[in-house]
Each structure stands twice: as structure tokens, then as C-alpha cells.
C-alpha atoms as a PDB file:
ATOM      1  CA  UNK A   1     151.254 143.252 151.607  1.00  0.00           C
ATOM      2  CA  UNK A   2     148.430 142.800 149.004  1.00  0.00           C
ATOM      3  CA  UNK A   3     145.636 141.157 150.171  1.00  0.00           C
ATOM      4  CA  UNK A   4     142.761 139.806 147.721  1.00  0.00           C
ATOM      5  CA  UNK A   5     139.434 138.253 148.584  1.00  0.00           C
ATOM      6  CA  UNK A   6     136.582 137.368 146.193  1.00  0.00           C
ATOM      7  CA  UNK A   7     134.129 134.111 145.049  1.00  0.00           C
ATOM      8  CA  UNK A   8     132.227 132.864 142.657  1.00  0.00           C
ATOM      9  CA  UNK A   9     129.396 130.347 142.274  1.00  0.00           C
ATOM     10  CA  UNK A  10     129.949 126.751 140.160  1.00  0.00           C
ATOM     11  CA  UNK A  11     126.634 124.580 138.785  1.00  0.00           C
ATOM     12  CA  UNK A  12     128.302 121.685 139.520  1.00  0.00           C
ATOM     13  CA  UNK A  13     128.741 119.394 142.514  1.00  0.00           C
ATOM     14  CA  UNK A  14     130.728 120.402 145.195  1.00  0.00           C
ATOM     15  CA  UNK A  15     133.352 117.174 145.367  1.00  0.00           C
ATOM     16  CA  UNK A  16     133.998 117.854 140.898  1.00  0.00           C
ATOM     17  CA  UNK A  17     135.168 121.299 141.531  1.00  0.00           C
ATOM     18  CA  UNK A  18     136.616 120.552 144.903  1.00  0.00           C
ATOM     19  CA  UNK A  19     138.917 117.727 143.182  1.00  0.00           C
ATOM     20  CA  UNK A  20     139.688 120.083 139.649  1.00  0.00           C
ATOM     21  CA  UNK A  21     140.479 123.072 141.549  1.00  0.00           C
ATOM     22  CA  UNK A  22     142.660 120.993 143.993  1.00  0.00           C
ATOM     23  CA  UNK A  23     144.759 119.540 141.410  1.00  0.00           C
ATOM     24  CA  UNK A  24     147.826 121.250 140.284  1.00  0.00           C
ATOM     25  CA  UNK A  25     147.914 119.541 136.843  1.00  0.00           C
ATOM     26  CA  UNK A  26     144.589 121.338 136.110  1.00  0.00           C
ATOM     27  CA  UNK A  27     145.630 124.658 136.761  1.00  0.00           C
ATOM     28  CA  UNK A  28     147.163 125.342 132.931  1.00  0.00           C
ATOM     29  CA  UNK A  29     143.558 125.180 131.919  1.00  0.00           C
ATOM     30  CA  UNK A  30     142.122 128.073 134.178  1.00  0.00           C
ATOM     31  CA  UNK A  31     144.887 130.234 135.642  1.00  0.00           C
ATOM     32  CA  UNK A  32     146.367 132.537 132.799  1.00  0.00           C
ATOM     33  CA  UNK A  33     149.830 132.586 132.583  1.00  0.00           C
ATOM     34  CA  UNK A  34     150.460 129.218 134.250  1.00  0.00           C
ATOM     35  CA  UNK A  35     152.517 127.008 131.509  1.00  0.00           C
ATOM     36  CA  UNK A  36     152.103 124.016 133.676  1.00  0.00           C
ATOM     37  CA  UNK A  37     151.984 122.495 137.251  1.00  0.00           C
ATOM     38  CA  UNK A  38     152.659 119.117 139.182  1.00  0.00           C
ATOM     39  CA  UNK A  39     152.738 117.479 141.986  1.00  0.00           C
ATOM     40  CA  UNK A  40     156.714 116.560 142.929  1.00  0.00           C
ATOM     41  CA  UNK A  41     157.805 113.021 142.324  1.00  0.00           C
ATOM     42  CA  UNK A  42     156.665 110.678 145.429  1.00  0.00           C
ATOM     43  CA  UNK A  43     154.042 112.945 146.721  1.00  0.00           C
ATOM     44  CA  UNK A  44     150.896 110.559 145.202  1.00  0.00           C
ATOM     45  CA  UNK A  45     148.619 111.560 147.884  1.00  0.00           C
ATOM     46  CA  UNK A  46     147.727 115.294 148.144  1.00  0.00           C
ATOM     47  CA  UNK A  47     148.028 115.875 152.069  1.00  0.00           C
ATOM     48  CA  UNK A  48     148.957 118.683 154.460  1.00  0.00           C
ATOM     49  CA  UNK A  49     152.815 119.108 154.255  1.00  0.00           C
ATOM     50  CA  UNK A  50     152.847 117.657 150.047  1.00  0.00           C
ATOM     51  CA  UNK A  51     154.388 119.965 147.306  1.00  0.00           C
ATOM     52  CA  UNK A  52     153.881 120.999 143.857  1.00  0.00           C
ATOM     53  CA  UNK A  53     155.766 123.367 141.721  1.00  0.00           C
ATOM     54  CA  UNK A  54     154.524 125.813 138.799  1.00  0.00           C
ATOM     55  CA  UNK A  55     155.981 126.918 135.929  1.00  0.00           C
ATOM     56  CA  UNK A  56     154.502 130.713 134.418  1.00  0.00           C
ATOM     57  CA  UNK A  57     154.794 133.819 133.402  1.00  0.00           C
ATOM     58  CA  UNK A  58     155.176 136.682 135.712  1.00  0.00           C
ATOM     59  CA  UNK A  59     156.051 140.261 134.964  1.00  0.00           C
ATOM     60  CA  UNK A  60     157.298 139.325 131.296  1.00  0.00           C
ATOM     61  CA  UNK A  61     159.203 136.720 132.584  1.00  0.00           C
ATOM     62  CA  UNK A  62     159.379 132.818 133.045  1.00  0.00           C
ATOM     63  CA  UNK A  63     158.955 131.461 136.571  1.00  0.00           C
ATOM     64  CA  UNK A  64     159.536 128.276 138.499  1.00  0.00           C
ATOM     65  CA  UNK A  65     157.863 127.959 141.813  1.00  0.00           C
ATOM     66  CA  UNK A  66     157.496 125.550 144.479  1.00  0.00           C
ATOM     67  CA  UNK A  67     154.463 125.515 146.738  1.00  0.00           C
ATOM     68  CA  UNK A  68     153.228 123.650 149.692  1.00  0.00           C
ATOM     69  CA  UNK A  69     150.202 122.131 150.858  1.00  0.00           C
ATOM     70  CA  UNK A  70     148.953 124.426 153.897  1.00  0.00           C
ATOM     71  CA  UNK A  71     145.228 123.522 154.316  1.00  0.00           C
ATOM     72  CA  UNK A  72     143.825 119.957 152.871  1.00  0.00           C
ATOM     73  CA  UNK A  73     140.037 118.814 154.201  1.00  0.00           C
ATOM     74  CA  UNK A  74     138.328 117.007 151.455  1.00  0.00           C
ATOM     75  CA  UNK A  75     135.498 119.328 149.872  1.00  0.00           C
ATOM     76  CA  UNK A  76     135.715 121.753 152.397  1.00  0.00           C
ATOM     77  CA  UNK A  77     139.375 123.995 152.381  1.00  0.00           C
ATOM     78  CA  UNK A  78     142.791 123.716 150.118  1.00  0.00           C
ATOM     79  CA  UNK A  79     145.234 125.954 150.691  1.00  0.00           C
ATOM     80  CA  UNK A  80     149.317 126.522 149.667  1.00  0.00           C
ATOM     81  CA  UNK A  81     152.283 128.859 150.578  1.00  0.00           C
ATOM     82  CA  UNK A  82     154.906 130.013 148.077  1.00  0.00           C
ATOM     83  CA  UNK A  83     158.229 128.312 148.997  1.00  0.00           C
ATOM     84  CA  UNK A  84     160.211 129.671 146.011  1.00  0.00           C
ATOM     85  CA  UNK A  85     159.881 132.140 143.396  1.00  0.00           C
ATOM     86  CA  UNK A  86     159.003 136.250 143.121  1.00  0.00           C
ATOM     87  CA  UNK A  87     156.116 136.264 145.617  1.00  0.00           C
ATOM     88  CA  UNK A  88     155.968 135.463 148.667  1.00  0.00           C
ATOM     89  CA  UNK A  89     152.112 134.384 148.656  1.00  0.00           C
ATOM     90  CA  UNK A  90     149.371 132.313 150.748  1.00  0.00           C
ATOM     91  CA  UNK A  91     146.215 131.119 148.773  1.00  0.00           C
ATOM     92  CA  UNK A  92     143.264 129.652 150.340  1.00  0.00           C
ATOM     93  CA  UNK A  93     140.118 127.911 148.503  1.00  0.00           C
ATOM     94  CA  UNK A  94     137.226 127.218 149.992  1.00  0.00           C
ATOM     95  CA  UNK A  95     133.825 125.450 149.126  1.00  0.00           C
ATOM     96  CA  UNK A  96     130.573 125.367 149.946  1.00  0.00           C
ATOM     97  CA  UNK A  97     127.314 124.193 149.192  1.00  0.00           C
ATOM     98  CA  UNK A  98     125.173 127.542 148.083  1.00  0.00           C
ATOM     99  CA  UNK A  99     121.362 126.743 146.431  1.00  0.00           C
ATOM    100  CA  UNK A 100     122.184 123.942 143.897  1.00  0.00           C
ATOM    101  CA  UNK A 101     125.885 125.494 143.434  1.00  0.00           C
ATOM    102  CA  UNK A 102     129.356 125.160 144.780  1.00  0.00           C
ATOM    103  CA  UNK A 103     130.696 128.364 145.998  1.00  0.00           C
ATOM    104  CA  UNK A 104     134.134 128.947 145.439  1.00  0.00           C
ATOM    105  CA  UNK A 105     135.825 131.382 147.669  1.00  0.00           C
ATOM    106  CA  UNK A 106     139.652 132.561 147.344  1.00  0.00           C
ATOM    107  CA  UNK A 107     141.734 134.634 149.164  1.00  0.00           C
ATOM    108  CA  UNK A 108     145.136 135.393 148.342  1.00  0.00           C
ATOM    109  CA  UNK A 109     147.991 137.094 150.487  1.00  0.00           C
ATOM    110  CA  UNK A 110     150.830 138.536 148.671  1.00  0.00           C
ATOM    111  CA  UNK A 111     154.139 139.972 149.722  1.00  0.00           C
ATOM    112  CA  UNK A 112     155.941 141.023 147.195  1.00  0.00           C
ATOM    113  CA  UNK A 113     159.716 139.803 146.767  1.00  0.00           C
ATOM    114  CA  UNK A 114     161.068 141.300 143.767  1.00  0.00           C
ATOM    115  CA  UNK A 115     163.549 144.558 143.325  1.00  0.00           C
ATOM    116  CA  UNK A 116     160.539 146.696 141.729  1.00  0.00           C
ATOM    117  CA  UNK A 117     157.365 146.222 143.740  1.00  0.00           C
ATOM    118  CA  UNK A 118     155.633 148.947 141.618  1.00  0.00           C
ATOM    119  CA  UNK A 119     155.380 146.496 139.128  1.00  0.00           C
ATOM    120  CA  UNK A 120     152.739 144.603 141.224  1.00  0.00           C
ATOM    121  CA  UNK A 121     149.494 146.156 140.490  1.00  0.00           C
ATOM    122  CA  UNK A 122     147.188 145.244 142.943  1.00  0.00           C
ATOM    123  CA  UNK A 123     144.065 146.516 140.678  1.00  0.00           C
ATOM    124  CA  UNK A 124     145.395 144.297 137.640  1.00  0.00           C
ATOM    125  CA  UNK A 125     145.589 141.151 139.969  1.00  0.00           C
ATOM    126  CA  UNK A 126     142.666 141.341 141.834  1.00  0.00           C
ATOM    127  CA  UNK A 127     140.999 141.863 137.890  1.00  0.00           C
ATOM    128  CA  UNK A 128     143.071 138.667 136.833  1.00  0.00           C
ATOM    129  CA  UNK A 129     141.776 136.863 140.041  1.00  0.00           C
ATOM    130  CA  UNK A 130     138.513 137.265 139.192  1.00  0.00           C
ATOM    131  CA  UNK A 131     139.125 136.468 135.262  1.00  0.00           C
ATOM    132  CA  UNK A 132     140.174 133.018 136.380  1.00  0.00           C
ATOM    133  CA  UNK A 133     137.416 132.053 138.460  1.00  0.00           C
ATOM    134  CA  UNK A 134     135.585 132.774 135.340  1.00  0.00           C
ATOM    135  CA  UNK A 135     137.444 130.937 133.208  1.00  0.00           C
ATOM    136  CA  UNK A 136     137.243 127.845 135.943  1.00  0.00           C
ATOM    137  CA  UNK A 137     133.702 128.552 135.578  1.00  0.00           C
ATOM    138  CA  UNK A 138     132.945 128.655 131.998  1.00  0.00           C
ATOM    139  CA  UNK A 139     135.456 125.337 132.214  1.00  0.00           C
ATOM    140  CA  UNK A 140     133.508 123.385 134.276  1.00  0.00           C
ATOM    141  CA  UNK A 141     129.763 124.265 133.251  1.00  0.00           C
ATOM    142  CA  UNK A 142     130.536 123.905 129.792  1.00  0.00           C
ATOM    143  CA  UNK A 143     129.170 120.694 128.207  1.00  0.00           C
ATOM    144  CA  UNK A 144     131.196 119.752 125.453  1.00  0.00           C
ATOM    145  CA  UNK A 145     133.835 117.030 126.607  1.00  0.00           C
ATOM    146  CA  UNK A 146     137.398 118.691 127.173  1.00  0.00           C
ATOM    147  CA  UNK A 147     139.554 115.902 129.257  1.00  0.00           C
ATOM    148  CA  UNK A 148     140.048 117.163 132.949  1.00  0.00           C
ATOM    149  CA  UNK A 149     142.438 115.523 135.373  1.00  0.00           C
ATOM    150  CA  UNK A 150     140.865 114.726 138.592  1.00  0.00           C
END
């Protein structure tokens, strides 16, 4: 079991990064090795219990994974479990109001599901955690307009 835990802090209002982060189609633009993501056909409003599936790169290889919706409460807590795919995983957001910026908290829980487990590095993931909370920072401060799906 891996087990990863880290935050960062957003200059922008709470409900924008709330409402980016909690949108699957977004997550090409921020997570690294994500190809795309969506919500599944007839699930229009993002509850508890709603699922959306990923397709990435993991480990050299091409992945499609489902998810589902674990934690919803508007501007406050998203979180999804792994229903398919090489890791067995739990990922939690959560926001907060912190002196003029939205703190963005993340914790991940991994269990690893795949022949080789070695070739999980807990060092390089927790290092490619943090490299996409900067990128989802540097996304969302920047000012030049890039379209974002919200």
C-alpha cells in the first residue's frame, strides 16, 4: 500500500478550481500522462455514485480506467475509487479557503495490482504528484486565455 499526501496553494477563487479540478475532461491539461477523460454517457450531473473513465499511460503502456465518484460536496471535498485498471487507488481533493488562496490538498491511496509491483516507485509518484499540482497551478494563475471546461 502506497500512501501519498501533499497540497498546494491556488490565487484563484475557491469555486474556479473547485469546478476545474472536479472535472474529468480537464484532467488532460494538468495530469501528465492522462490522454483524456470523461464522464460516462448519462451521468450529466457529477454526484456521489457517477463514473468517469481515463485513458493514459502507465508503466510504458496504454490504460483504460473506470473510476467512481466517492466524495462530492460542492467546494469543499471530491473524491474517486479505481474500479478498473492496474491500480487499485482512492484519491481525495480537498479545498479550502487559505489568505486570499484556495488550498488544494490531495491524498492518494494506492494498492498496487499489477504482476511487477517493483515497478511502482513510490519516490517517482509522490515527485509526479507534486509536478501536477504545479502544472494545475501554473494552469490556472496564468493569464493568457487557454479554453478550460468547467
Amino acid at each position: 500500500m502506497i500512501q501519498i499526501e501533499t497540497n498546494t496553494k491556488i490565487y484563484r477563487p475557491i469555486k474556479q478550481v473547485f469546478d476545474f479540478v472536479s472535472t474529468p475532461e480537464n484532467d488532460f491539461q494538468w495530469q501528465y500522462g492522462t490522454l483524456a477523460s470523461s464522464r460516462i454517457p448519462g451521468d450529466a450531473s457529477f454526484i456521489i455514485g457517477s463514473f468517469f473513465r481515463s485513458i493514459g499511460h502507465l508503466m510504458g503502456r496504454r490504460n483504460l480506467s473506470m473510476f467512481e465518484v466517492t466524495e462530492y460536496d460542492l467546494d469543499k471535498i471530491y473524491g474517486f475509487k479505481s474500479l478498473s485498471g492496474p491500480l487499485n487507488s482512492h484519491t481525495t481533493y480537498t479545498f479550502e479557503m487559505s489568505r486570499g488562496s484556495t488550498k488544494v490538498g490531495i491524498s492518494i491511496q494506492l494498492k498496487v495490482q499489477v504482476t511487477h509491483p517493483a515497478m511502482i516507485n513510490e519516490v517517482s509518484l509522490k515527485k509526479q504528484i507534486k509536478e501536477n499540482l504545479k502544472l494545475l497551478k501554473e494552469l490556472l494563475e496564468e493569464d493568457t486565455a487557454r479554453p478550460i471546461i468547467l
